[in-house]
PDB file of N, CA and C in Angstrom:
ATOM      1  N   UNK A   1      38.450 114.984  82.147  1.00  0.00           N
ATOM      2  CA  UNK A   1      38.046 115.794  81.024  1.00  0.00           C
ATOM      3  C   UNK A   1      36.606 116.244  81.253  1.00  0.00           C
ATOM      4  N   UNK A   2      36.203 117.394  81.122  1.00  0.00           N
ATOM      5  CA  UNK A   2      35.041 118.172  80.895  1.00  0.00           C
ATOM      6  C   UNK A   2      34.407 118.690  79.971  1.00  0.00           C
ATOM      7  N   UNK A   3      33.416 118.461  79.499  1.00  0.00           N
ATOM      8  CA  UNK A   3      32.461 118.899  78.287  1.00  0.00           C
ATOM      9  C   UNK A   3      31.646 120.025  78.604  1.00  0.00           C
ATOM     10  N   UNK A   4      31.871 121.107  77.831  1.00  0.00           N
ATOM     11  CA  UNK A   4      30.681 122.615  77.873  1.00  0.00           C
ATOM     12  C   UNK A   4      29.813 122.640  76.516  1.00  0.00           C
ATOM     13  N   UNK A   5      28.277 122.680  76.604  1.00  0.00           N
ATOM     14  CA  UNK A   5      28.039 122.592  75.708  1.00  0.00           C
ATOM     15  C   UNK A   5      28.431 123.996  74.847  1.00  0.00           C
ATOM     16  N   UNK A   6      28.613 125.255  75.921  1.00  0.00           N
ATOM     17  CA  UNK A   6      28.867 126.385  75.180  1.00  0.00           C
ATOM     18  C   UNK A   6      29.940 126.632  73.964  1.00  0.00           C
ATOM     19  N   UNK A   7      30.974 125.390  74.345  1.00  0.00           N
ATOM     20  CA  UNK A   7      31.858 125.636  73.312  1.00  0.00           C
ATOM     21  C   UNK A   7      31.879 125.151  72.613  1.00  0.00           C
ATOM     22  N   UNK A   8      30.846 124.494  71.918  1.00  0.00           N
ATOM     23  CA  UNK A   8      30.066 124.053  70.333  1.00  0.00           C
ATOM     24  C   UNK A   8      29.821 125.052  69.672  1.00  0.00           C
ATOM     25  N   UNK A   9      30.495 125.649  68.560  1.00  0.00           N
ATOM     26  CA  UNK A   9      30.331 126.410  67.565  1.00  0.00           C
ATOM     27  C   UNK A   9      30.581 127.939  68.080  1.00  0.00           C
ATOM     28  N   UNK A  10      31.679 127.442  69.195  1.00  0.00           N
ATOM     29  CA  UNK A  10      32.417 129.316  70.015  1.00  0.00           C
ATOM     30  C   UNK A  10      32.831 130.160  69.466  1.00  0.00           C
ATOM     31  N   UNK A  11      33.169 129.919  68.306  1.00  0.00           N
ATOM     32  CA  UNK A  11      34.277 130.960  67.748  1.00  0.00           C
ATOM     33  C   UNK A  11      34.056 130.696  66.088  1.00  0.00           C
ATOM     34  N   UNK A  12      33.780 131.409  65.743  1.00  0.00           N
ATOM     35  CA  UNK A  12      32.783 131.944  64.297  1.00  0.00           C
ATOM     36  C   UNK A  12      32.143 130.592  63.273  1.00  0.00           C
ATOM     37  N   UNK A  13      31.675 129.706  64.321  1.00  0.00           N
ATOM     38  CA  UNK A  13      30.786 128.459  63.986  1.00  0.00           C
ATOM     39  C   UNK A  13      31.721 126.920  64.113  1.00  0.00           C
ATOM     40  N   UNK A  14      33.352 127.513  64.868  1.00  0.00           N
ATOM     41  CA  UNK A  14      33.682 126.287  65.221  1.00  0.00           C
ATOM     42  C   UNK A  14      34.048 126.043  66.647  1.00  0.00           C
ATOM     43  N   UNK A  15      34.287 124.417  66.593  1.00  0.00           N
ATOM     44  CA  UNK A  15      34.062 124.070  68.602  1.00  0.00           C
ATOM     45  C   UNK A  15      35.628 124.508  68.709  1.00  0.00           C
ATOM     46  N   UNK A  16      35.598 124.578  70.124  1.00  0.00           N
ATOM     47  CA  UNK A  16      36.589 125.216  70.727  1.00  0.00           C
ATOM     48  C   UNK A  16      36.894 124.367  72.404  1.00  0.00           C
ATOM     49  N   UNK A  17      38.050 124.153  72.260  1.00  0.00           N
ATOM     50  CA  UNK A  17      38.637 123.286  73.386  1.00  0.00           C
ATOM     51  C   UNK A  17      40.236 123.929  74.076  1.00  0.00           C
ATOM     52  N   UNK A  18      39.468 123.832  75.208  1.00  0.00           N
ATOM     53  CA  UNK A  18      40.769 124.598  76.173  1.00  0.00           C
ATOM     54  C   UNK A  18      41.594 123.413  76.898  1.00  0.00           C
ATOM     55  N   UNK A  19      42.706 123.895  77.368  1.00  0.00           N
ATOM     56  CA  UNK A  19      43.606 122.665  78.075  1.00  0.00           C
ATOM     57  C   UNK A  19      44.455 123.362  78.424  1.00  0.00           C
ATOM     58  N   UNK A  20      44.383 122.995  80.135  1.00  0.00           N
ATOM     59  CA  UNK A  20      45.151 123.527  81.299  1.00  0.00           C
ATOM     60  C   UNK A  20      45.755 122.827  82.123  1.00  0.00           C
ATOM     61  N   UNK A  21      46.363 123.249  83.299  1.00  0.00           N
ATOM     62  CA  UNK A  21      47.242 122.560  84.133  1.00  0.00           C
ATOM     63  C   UNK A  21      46.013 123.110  85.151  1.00  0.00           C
ATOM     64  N   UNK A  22      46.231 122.220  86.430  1.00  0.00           N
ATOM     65  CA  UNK A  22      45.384 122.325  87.051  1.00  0.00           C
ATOM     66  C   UNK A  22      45.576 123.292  88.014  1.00  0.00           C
ATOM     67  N   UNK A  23      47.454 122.876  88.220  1.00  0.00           N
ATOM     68  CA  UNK A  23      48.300 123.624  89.258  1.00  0.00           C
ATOM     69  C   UNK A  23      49.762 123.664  88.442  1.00  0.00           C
ATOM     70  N   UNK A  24      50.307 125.210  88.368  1.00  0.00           N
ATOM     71  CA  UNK A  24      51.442 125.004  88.506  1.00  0.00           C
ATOM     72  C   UNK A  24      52.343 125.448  89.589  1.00  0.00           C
ATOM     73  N   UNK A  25      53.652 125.430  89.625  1.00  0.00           N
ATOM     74  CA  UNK A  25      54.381 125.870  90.602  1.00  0.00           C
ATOM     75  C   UNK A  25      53.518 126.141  91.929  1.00  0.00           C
ATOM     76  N   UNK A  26      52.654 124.935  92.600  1.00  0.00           N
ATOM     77  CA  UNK A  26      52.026 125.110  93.313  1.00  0.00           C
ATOM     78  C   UNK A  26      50.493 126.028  93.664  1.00  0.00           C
ATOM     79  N   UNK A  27      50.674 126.777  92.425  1.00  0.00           N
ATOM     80  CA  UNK A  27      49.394 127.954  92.387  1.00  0.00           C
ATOM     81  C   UNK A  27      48.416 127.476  91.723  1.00  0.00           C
ATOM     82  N   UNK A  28      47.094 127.356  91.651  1.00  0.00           N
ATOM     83  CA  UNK A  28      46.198 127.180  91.293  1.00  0.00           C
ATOM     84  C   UNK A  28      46.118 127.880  89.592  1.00  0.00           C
ATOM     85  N   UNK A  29      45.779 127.201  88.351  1.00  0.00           N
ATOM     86  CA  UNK A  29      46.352 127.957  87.608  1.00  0.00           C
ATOM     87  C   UNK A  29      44.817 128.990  87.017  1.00  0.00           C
ATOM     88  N   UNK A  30      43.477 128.127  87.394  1.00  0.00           N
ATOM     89  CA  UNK A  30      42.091 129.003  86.928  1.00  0.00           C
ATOM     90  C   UNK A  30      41.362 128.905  88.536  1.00  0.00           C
ATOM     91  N   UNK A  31      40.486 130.158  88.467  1.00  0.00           N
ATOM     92  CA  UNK A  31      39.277 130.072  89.860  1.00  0.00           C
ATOM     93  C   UNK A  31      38.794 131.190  89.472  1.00  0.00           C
ATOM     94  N   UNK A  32      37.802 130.594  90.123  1.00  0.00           N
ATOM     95  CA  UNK A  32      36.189 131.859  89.846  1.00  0.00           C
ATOM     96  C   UNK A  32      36.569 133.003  91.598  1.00  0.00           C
ATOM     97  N   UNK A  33      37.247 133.669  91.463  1.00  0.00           N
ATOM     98  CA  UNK A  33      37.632 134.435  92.852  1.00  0.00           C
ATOM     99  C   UNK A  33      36.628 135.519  92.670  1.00  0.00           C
ATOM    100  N   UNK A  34      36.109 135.995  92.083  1.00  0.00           N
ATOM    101  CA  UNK A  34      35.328 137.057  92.263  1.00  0.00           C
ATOM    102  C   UNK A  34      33.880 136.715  91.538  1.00  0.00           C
ATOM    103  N   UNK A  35      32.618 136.733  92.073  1.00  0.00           N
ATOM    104  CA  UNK A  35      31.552 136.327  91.857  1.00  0.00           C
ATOM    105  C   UNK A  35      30.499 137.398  92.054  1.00  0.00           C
ATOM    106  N   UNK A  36      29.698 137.822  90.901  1.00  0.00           N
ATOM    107  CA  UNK A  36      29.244 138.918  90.707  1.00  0.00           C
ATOM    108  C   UNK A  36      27.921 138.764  89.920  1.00  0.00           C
ATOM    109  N   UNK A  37      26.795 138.290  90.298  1.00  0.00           N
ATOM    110  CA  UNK A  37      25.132 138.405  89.505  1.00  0.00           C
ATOM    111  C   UNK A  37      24.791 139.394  88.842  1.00  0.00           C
ATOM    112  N   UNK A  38      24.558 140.398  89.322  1.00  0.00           N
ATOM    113  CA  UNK A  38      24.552 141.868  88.647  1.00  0.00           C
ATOM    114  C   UNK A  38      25.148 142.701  88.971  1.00  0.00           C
ATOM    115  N   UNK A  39      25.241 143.649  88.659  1.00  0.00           N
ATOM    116  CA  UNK A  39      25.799 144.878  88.923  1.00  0.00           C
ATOM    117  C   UNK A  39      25.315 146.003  88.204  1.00  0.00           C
ATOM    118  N   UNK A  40      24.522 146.684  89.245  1.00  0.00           N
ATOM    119  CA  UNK A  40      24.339 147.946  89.024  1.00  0.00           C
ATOM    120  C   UNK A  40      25.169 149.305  88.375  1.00  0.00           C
ATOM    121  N   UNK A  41      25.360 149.237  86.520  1.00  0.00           N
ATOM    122  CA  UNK A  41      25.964 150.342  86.318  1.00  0.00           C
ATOM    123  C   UNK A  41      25.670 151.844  86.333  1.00  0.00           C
ATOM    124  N   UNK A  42      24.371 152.137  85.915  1.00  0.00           N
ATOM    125  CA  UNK A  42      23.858 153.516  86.446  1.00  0.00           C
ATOM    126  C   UNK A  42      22.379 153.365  86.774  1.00  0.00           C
ATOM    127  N   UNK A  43      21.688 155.089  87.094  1.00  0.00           N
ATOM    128  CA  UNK A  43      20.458 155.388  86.855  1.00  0.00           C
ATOM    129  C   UNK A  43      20.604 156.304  86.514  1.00  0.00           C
ATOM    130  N   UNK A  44      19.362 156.505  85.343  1.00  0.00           N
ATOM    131  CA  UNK A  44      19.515 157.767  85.122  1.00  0.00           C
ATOM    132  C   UNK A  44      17.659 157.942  85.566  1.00  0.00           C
ATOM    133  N   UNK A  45      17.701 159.569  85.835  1.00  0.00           N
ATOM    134  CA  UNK A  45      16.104 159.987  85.767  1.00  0.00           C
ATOM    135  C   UNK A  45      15.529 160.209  84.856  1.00  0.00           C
ATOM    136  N   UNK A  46      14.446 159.708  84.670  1.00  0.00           N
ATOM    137  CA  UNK A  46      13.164 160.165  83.386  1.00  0.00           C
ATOM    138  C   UNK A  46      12.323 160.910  83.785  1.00  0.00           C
ATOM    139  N   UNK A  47      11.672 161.587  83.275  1.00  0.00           N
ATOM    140  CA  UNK A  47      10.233 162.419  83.643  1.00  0.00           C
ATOM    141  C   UNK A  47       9.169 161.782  84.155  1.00  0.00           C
ATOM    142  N   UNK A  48       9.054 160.314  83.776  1.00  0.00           N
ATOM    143  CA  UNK A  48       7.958 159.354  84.676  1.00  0.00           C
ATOM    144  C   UNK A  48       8.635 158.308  85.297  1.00  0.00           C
ATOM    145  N   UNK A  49       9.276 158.340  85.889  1.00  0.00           N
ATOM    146  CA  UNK A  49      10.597 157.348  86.182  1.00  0.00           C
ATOM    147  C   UNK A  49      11.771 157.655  86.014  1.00  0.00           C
ATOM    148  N   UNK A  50      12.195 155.839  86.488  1.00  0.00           N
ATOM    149  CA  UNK A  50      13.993 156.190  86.214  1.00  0.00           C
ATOM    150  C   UNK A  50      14.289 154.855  85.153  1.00  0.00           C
ATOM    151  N   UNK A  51      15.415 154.770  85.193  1.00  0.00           N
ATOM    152  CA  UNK A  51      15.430 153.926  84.146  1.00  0.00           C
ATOM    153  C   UNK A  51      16.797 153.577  84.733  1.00  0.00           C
ATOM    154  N   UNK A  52      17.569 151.882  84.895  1.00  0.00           N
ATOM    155  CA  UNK A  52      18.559 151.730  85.663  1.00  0.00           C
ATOM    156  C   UNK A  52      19.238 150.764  84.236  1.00  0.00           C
ATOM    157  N   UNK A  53      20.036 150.378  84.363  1.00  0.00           N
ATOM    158  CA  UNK A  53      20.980 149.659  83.545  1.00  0.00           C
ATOM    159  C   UNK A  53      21.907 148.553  84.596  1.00  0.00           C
ATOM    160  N   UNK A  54      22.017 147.254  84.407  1.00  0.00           N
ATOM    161  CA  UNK A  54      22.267 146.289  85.109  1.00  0.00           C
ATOM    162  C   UNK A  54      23.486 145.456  84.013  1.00  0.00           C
ATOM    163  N   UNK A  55      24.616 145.391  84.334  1.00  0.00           N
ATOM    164  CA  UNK A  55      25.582 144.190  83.548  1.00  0.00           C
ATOM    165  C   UNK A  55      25.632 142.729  84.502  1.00  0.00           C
ATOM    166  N   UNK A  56      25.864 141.945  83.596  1.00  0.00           N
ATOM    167  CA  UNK A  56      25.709 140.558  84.399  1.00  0.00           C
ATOM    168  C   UNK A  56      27.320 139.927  83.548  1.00  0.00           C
ATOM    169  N   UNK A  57      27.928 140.674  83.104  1.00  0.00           N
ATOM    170  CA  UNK A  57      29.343 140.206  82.582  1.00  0.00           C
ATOM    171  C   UNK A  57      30.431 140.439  83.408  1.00  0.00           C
ATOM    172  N   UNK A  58      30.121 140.868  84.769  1.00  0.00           N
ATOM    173  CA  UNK A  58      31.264 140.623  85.582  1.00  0.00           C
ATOM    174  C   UNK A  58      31.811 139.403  86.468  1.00  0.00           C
ATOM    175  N   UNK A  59      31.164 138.342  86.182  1.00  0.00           N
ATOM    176  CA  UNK A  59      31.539 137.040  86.871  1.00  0.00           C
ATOM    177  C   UNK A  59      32.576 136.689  85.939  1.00  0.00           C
ATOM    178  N   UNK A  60      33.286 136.022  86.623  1.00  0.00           N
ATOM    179  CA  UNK A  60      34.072 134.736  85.825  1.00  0.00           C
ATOM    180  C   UNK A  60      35.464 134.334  85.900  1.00  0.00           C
ATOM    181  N   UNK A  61      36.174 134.184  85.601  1.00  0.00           N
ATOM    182  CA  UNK A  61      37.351 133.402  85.500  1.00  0.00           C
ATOM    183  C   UNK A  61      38.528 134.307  85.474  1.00  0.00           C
ATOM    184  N   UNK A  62      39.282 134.356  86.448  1.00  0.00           N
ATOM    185  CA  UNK A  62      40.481 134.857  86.535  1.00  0.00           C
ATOM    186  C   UNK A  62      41.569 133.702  86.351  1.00  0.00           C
ATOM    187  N   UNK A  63      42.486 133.734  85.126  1.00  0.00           N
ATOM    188  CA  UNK A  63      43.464 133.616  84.972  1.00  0.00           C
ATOM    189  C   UNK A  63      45.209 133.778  85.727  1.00  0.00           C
ATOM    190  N   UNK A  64      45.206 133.058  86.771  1.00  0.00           N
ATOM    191  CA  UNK A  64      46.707 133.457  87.532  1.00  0.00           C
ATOM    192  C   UNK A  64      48.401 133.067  86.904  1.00  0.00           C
ATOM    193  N   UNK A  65      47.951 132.272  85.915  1.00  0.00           N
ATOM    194  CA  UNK A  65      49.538 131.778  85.175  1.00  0.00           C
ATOM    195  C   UNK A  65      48.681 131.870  84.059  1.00  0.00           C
ATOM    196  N   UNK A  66      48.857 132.616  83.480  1.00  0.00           N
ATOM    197  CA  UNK A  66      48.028 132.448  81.434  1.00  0.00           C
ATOM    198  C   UNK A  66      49.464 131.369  80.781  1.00  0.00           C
ATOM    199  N   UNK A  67      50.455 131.283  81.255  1.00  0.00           N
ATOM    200  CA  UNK A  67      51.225 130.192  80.016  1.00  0.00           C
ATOM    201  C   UNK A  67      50.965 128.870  80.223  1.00  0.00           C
ATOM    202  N   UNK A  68      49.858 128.326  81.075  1.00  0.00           N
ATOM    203  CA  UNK A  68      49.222 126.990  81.524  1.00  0.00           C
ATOM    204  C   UNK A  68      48.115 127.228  80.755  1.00  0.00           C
ATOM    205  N   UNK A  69      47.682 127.728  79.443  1.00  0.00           N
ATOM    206  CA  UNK A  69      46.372 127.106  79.203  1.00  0.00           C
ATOM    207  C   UNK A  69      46.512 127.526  77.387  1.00  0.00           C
ATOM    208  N   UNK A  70      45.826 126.656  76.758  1.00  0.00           N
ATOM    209  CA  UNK A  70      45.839 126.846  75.470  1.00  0.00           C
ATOM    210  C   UNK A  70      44.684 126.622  74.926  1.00  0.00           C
ATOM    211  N   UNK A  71      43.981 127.514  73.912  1.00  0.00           N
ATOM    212  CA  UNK A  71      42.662 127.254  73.398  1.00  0.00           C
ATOM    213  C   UNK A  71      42.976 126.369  71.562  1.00  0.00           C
ATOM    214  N   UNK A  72      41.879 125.312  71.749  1.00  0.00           N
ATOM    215  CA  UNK A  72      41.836 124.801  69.869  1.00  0.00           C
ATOM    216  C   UNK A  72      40.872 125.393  69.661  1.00  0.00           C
ATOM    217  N   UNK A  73      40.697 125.533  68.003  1.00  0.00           N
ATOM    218  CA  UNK A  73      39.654 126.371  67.793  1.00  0.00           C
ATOM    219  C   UNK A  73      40.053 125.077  66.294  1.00  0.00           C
ATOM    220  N   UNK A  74      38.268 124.764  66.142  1.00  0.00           N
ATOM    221  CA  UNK A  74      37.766 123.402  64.967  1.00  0.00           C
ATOM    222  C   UNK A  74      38.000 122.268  65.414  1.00  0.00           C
ATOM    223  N   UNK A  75      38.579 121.983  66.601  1.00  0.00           N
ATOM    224  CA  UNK A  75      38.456 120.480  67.136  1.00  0.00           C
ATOM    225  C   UNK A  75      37.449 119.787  66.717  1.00  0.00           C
TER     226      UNK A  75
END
């Protein structure tokens, strides 16, 4: 079992607890396969500069069997 502190008060001020299989039918059922710090979404030009825009919400968790995992929400 694993503790996140993030999911203390996740979901509109209550904790939230997930529970998965680790593997099913041989497949891995969560992995971080694609890993991404920033990412450059545009630039645009200014008259004294430029001005760039950066997302950092493309990392994370791909899902390969979603019927292996279930979220509580107020645990």
């Amino acid at each position: 079992m694993t503790s996140a502190p993030q999911l203390n008060s996740a979901n509109s001020g209550d904790d939230v607890a997930y529970l998965f299989a680790e593997e099913l039918a041989g497949q891995k059922v969560i992995g971080q396969y694609m890993q991404d710090a920033l990412r450059l979404i545009g630039v645009e030009q200014k008259a004294k500069g430029v001005m760039e825009s950066y997302s950092n919400a493309t990392a994370g968790v791909f899902l390969r069997v979603p019927i292996a995992i279930v979220r509580y929400t107020g645990c």
